[in-house]
N, C-alpha and C. Protein backbone atom coordinates (compact mmCIF):
# COMPACT_ATOMS: atom_id res chain seq x y z
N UNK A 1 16.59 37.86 21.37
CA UNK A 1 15.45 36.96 21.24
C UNK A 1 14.72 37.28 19.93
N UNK A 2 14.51 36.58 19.22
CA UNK A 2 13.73 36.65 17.99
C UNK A 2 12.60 36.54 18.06
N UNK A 3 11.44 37.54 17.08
CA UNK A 3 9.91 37.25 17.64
C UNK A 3 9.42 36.41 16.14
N UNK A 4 10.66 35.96 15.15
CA UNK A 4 9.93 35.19 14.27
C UNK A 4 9.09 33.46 15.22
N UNK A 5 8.25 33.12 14.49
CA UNK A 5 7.83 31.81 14.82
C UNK A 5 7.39 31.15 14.01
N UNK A 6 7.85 29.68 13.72
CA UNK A 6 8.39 28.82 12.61
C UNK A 6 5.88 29.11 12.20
N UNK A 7 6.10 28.55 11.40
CA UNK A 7 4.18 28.49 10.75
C UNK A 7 3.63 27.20 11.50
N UNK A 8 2.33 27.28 11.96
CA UNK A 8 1.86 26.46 13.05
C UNK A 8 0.99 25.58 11.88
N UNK A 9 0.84 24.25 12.05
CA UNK A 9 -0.05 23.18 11.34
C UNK A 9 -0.80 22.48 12.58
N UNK A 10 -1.95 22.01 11.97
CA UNK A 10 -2.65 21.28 13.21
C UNK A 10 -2.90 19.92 12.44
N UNK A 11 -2.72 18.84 12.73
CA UNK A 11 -3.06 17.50 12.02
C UNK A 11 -3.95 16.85 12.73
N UNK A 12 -5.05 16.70 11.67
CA UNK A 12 -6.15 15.50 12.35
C UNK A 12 -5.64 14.36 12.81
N UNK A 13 -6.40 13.36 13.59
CA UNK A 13 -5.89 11.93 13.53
C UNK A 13 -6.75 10.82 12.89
N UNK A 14 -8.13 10.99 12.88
CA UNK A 14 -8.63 9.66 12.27
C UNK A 14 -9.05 10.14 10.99
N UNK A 15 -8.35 9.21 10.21
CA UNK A 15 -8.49 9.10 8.77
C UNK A 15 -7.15 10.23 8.21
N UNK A 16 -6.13 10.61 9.17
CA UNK A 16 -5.39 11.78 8.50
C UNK A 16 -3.99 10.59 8.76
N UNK A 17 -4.23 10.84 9.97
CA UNK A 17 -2.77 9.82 10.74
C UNK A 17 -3.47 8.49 10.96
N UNK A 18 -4.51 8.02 11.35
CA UNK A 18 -4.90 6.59 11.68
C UNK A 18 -6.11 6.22 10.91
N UNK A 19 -6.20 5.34 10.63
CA UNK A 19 -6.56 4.60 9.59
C UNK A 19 -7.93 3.65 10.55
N UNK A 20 -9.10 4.70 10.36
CA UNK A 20 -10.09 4.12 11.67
C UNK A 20 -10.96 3.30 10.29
N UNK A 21 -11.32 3.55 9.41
CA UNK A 21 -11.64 2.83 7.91
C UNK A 21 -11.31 1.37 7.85
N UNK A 22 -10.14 1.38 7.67
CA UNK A 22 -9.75 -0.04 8.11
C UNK A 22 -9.87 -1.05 8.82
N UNK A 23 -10.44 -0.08 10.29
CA UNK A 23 -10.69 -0.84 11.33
C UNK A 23 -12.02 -1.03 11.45
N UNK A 24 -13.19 -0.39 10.77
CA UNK A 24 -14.29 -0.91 10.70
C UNK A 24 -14.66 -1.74 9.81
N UNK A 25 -14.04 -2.11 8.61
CA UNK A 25 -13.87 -2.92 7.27
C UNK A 25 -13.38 -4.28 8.22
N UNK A 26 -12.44 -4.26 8.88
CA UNK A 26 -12.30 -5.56 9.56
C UNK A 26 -12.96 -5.97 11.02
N UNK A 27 -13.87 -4.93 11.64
CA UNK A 27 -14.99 -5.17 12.77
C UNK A 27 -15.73 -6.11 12.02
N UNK A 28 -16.31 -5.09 10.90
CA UNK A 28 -17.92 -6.00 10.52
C UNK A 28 -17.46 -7.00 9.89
N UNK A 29 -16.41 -7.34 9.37
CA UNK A 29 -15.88 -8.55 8.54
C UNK A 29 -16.37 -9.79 9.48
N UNK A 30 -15.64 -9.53 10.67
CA UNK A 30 -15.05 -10.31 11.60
C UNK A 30 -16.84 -10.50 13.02
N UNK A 31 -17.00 -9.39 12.61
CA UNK A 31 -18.80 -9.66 13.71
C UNK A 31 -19.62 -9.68 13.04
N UNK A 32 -19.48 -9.40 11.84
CA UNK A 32 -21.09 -9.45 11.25
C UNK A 32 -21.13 -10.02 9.27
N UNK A 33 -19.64 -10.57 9.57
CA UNK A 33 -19.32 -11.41 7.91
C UNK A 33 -19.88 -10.45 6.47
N UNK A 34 -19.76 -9.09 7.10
CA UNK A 34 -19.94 -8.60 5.87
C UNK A 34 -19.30 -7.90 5.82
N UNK A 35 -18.67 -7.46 4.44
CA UNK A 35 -17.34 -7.23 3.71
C UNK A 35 -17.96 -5.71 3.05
N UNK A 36 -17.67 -4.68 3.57
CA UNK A 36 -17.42 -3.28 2.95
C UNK A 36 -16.14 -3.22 2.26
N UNK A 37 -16.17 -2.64 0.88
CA UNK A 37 -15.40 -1.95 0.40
C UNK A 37 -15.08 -0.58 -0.33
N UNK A 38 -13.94 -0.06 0.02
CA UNK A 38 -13.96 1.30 -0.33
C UNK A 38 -14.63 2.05 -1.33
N UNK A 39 -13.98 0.94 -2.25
CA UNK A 39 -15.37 1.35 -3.53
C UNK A 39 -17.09 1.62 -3.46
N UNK A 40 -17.36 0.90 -2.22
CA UNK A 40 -18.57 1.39 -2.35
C UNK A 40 -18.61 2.51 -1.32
N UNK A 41 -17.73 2.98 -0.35
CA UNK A 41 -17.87 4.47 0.01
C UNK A 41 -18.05 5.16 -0.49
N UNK A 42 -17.19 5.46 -1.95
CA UNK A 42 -17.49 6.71 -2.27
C UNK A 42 -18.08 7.43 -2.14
N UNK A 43 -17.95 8.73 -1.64
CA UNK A 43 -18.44 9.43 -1.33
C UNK A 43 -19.69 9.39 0.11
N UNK A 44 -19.29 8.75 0.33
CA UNK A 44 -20.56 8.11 1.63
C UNK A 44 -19.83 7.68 2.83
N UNK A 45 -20.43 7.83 4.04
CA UNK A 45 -20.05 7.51 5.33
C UNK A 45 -20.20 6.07 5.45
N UNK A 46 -19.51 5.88 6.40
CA UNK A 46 -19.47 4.25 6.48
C UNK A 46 -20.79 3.45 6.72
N UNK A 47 -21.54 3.84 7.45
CA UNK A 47 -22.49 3.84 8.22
C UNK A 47 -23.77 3.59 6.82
N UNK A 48 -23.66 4.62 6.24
CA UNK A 48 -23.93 4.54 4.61
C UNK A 48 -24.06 3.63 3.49
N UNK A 49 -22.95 2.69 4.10
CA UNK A 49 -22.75 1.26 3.02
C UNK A 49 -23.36 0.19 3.71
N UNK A 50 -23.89 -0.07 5.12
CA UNK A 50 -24.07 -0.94 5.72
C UNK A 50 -25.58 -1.38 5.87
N UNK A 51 -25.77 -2.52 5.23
CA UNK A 51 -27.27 -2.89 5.18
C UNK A 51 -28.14 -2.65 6.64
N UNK A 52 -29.55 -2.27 6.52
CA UNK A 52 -30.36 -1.32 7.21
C UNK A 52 -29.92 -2.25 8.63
N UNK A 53 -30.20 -3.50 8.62
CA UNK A 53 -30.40 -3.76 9.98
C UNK A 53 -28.57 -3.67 10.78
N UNK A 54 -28.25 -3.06 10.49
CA UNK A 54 -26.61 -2.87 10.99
C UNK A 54 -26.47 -1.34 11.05
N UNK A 55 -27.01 -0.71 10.28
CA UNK A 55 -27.04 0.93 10.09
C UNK A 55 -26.34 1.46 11.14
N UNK A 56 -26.89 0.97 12.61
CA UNK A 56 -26.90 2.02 13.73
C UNK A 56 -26.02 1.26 14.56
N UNK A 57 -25.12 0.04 14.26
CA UNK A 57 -24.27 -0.40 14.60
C UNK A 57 -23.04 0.37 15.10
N UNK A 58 -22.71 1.48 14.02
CA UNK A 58 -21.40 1.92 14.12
C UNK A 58 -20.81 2.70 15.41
N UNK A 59 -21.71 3.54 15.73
CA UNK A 59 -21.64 4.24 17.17
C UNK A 59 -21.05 3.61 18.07
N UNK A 60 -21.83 2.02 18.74
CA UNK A 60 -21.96 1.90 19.90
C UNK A 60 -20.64 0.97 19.67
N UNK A 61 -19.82 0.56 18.43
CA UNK A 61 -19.09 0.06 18.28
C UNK A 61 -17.46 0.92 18.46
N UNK A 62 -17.56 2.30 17.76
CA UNK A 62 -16.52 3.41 18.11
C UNK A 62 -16.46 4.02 19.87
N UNK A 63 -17.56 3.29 20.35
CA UNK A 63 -17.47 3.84 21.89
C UNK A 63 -17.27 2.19 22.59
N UNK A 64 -16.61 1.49 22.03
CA UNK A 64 -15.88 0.60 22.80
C UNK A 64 -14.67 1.14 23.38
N UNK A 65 -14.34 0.41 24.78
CA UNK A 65 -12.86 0.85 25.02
C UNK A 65 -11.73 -0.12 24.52
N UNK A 66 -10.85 1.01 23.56
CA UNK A 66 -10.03 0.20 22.99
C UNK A 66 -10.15 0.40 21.38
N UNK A 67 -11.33 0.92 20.48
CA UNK A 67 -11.63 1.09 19.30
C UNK A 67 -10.42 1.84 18.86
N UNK A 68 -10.19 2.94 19.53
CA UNK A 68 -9.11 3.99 18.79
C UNK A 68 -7.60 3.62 19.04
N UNK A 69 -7.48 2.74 20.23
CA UNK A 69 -6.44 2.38 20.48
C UNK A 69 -5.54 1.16 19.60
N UNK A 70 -5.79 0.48 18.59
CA UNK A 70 -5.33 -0.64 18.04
C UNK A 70 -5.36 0.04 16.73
N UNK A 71 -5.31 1.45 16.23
CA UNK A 71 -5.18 1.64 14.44
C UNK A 71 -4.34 1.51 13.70
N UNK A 72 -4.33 1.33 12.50
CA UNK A 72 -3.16 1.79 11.81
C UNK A 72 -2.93 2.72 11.53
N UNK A 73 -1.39 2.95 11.16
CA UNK A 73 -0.78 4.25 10.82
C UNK A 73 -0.96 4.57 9.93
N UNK A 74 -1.27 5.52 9.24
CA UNK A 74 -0.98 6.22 7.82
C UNK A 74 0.31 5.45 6.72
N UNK A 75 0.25 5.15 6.21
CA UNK A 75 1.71 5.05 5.34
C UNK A 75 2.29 6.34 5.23
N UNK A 76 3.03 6.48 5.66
CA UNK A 76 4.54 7.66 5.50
C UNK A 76 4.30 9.00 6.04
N UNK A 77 3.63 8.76 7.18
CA UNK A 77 2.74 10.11 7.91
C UNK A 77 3.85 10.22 9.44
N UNK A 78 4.50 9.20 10.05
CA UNK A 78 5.64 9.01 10.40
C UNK A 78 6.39 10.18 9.71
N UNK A 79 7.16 9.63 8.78
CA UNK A 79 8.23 10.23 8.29
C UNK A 79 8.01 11.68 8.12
N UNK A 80 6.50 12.34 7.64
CA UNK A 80 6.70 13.11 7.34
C UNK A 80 6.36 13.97 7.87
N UNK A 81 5.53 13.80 9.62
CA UNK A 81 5.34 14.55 10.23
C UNK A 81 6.70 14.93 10.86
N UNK A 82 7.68 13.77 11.08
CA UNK A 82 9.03 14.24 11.79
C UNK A 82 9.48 15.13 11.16
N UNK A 83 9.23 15.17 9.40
CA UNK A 83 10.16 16.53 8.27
C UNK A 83 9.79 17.31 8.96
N UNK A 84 8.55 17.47 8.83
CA UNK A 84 7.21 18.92 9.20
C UNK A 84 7.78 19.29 10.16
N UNK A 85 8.31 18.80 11.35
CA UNK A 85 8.66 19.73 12.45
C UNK A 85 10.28 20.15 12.27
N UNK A 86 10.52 19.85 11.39
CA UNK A 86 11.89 21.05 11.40
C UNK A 86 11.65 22.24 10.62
N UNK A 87 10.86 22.57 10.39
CA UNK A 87 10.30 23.96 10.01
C UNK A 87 8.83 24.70 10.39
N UNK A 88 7.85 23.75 10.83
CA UNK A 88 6.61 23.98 11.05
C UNK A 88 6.96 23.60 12.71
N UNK A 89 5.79 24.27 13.45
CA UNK A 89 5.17 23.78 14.87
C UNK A 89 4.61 22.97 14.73
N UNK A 90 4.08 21.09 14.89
CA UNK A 90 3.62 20.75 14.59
C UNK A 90 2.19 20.19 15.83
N UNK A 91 1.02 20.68 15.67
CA UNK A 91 0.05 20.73 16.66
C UNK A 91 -0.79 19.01 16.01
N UNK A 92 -1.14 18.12 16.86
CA UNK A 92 -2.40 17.03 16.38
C UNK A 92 -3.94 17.62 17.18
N UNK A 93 -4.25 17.33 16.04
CA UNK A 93 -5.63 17.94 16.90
C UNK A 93 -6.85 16.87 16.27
N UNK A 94 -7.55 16.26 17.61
CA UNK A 94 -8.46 15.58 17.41
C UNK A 94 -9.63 15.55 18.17
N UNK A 95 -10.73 15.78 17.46
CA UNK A 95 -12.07 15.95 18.38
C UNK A 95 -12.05 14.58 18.93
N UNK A 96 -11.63 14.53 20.51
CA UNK A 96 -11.55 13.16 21.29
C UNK A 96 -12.54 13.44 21.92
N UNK A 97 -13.16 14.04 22.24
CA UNK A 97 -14.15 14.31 22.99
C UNK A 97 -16.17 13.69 23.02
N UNK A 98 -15.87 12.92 21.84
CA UNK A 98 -17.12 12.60 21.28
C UNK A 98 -17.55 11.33 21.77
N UNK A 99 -16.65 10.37 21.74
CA UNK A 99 -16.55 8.95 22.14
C UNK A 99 -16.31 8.58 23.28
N UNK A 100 -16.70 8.35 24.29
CA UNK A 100 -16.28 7.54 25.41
C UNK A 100 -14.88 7.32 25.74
N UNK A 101 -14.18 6.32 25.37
CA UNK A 101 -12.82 6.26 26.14
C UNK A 101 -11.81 6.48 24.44
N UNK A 102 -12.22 7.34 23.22
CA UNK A 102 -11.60 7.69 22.49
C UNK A 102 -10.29 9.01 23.19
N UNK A 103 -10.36 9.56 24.04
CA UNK A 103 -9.16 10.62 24.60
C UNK A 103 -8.19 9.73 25.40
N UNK A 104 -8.66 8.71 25.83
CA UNK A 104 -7.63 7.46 26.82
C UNK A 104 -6.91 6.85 25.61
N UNK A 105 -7.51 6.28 24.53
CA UNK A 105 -6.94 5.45 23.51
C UNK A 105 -6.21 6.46 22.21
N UNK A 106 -5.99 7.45 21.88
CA UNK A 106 -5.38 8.16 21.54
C UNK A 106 -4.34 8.70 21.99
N UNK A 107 -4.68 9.26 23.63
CA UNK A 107 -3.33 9.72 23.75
C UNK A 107 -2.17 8.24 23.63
N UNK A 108 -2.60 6.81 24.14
CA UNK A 108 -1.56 6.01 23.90
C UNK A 108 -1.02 5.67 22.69
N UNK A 109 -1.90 5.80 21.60
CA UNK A 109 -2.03 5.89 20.15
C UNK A 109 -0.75 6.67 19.83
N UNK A 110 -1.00 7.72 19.87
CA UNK A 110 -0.12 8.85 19.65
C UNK A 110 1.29 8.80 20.35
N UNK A 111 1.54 8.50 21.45
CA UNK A 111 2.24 7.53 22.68
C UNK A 111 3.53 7.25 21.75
N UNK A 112 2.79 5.56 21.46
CA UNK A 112 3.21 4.90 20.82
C UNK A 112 4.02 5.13 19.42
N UNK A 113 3.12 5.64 18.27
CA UNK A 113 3.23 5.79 16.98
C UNK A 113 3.66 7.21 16.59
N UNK A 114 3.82 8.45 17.57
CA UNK A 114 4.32 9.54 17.51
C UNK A 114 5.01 9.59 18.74
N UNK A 115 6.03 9.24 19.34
CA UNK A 115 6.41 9.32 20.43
C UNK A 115 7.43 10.67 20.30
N UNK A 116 7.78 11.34 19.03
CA UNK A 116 8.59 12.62 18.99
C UNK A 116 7.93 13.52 19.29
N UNK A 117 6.61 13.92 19.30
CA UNK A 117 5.31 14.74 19.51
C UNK A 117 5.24 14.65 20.82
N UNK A 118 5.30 16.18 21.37
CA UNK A 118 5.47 16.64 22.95
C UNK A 118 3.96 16.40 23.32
N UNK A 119 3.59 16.55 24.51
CA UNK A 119 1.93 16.15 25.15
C UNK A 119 1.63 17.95 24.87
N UNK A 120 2.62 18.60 24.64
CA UNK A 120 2.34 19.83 24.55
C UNK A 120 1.41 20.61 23.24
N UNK A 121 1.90 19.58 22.36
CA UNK A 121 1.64 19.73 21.02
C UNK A 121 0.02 18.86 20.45
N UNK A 122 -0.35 18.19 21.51
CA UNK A 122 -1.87 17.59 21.45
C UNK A 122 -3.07 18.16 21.76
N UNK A 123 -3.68 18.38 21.03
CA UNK A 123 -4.71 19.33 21.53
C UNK A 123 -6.25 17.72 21.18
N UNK A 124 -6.64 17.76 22.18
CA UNK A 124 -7.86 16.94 22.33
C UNK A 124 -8.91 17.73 22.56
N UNK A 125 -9.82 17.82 21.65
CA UNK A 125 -11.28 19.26 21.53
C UNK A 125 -12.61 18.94 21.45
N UNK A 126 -13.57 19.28 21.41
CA UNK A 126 -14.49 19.19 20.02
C UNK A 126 -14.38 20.10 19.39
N UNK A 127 -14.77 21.05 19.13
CA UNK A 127 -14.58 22.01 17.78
C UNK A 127 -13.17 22.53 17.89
N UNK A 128 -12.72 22.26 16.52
CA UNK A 128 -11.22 22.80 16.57
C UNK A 128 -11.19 24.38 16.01
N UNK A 129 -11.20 24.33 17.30
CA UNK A 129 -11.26 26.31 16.92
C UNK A 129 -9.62 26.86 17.20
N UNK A 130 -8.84 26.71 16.33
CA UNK A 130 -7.22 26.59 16.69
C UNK A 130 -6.39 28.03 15.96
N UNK A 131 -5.69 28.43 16.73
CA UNK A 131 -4.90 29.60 15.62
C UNK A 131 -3.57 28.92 15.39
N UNK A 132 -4.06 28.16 14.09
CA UNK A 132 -2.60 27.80 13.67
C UNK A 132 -2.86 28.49 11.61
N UNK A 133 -2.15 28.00 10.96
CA UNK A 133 -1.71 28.37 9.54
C UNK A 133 -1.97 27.78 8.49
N UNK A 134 -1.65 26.39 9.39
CA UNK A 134 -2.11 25.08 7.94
C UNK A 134 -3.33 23.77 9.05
N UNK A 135 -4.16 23.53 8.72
CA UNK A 135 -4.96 22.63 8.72
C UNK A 135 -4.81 21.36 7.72
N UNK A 136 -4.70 20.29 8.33
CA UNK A 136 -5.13 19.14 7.23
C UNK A 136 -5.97 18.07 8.39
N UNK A 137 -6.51 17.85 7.54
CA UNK A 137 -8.23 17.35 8.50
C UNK A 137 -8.99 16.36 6.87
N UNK A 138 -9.69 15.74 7.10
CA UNK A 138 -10.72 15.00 6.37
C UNK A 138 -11.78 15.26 6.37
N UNK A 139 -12.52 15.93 7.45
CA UNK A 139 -13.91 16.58 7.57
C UNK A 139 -13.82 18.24 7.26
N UNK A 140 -14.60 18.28 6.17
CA UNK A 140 -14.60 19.77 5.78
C UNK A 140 -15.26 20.98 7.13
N UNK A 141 -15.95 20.13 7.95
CA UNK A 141 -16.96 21.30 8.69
C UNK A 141 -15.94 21.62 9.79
N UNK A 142 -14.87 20.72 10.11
CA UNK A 142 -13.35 21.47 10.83
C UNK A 142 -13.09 23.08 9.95
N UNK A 143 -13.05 22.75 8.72
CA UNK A 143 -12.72 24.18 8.10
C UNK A 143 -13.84 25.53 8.20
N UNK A 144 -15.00 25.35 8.49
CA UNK A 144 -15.91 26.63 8.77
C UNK A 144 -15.26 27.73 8.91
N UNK A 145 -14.74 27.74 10.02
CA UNK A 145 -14.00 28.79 11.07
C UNK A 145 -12.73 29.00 10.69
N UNK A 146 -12.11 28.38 10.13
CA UNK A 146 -10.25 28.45 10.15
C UNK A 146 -10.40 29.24 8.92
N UNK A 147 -9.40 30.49 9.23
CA UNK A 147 -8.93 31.04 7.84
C UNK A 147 -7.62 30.69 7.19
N UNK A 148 -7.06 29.66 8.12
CA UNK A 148 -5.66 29.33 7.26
C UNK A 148 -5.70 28.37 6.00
N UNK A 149 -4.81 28.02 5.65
CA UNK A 149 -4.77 27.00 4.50
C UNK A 149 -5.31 25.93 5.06
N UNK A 150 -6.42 25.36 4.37
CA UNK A 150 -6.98 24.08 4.41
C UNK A 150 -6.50 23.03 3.35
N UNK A 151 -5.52 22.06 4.13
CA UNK A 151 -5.80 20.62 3.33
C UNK A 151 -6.65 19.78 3.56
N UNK A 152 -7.36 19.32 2.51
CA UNK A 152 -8.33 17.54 2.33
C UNK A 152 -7.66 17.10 2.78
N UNK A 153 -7.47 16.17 3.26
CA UNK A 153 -7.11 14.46 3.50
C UNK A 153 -8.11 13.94 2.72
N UNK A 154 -7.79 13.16 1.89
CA UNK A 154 -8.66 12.63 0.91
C UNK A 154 -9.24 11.10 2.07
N UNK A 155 -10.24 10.96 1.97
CA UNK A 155 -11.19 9.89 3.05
C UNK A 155 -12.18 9.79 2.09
N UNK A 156 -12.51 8.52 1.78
CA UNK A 156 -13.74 8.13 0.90
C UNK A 156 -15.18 8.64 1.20
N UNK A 157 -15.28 9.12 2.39
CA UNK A 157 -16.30 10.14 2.63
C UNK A 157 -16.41 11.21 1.81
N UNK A 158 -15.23 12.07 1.49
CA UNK A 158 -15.21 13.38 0.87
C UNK A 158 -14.65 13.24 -0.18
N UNK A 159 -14.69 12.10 -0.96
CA UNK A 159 -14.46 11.76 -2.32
C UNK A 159 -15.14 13.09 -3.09
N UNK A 160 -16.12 13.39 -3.17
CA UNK A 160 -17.12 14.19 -4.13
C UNK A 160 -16.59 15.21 -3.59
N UNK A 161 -15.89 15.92 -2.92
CA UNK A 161 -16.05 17.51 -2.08
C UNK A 161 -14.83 18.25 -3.39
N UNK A 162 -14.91 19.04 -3.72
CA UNK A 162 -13.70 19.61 -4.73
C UNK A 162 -13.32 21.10 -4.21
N UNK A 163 -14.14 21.46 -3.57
CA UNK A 163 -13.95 23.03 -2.97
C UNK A 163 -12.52 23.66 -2.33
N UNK A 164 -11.73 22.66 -2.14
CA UNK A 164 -10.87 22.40 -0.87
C UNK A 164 -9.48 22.00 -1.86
N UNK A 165 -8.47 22.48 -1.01
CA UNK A 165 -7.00 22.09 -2.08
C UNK A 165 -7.01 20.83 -0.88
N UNK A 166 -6.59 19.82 -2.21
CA UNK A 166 -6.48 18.14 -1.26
C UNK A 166 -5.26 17.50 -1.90
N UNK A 167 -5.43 16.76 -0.04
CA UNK A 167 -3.77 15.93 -0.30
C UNK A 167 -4.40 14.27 -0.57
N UNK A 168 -4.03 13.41 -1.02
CA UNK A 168 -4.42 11.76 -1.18
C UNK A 168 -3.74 11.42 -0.20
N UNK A 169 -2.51 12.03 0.16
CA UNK A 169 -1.59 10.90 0.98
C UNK A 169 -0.62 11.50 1.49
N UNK A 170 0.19 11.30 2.28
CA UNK A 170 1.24 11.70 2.74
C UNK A 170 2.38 12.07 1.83
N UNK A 171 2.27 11.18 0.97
CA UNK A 171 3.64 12.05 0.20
C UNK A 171 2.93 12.96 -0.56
N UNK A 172 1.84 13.17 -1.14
CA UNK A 172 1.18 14.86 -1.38
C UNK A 172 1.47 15.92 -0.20
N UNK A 173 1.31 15.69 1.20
CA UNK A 173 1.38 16.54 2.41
C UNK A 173 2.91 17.01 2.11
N UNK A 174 3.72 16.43 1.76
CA UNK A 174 5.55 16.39 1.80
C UNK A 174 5.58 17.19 0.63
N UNK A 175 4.95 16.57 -0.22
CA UNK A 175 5.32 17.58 -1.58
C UNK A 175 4.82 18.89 -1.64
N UNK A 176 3.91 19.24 -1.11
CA UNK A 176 3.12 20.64 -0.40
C UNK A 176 3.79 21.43 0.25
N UNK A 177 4.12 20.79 1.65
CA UNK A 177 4.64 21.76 2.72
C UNK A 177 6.36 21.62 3.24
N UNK A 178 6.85 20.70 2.23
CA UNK A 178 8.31 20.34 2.48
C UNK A 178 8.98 20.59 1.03
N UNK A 179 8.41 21.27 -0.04
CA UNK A 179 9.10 21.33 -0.53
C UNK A 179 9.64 23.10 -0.93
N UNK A 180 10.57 23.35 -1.50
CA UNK A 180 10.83 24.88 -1.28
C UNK A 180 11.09 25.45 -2.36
């Protein structure tokens, strides 16, 4: 029996693997005819770009049932989480715990769009207090606590943050941790 064990990664899901940005760019499009664009995130929360009388919109809108369940995928976060697990453990870890029926609509999320990913390998939290190696997450205050390698996920929120070694995209994540 061997006591090596392959290096453990934990992957966020919104804004790392699913594309929840998108889905509020086409809420308010579609309920409230106004058009956010990324460009004006920079560096700012969504919530941030949205004229005052909508401000406090965003909440009660992410605690619909069903918000987390209809996202898009990452472009090439597929492919390259399947690489990742022939050498890495590959853990998802998402504070589901915040939103209402966000832990129901994820796990089908994940279901669906990661169906190679064991239920074993899901960790649903609030604070990700995890002993794994590599982190990639979009919210820096996930990193407090972790002493492993932290990747950005670059998210127009943390446009301005530079402290942090960051990936833009999935094929940065590949070129990082898949290549030798």
């Amino acid at each position: 029996m061997s006591i090596y064990r392959k290096p453990r990664i934990a992957i966020d899901m919104d804004e790392v693997l699913a594309d929840t940005i998108d889905k509020l760019i086409e809420l308010y499009k579609e309920r409230h005819q106004h058009e956010v664009l990324l460009t004006d995130m920079h560096g700012k929360e969504f919530r941030e770009t949205l004229p005052l009388h909508l401000s406090g919109s965003v909440r009660p809108y992410i605690n619909e049932r069903g918000f987390f369940r209809d996202l898009k995928v990452m472009p090439g976060s597929q492919e390259v989480v399947k690489a990742l697990m022939e050498n890495y453990d590959v853990y998802i870890a998402s504070a589901a715990m915040e939103f209402k029926y966000s832990l129901e609509d994820k796990q089908a999320w994940l279901e669906e769009h990661f169906p190679f990913i064991s239920w074993t390998n899901i960790i649903f939290c609030g604070h990700k207090i995890l002993d794994v190696d590599i982190m990639i997450d979009d919210r820096i205050k996930n990193f407090v606590t972790f002493g492993g390698r932290k990747l950005l996920y670059t998210s127009p929120h943390n446009l301005l943050i530079n402290d942090f070694e960051r990936v833009n995209n999935w094929h940065d994540v590949a070129a990082k941790l898949l290549t030798t």
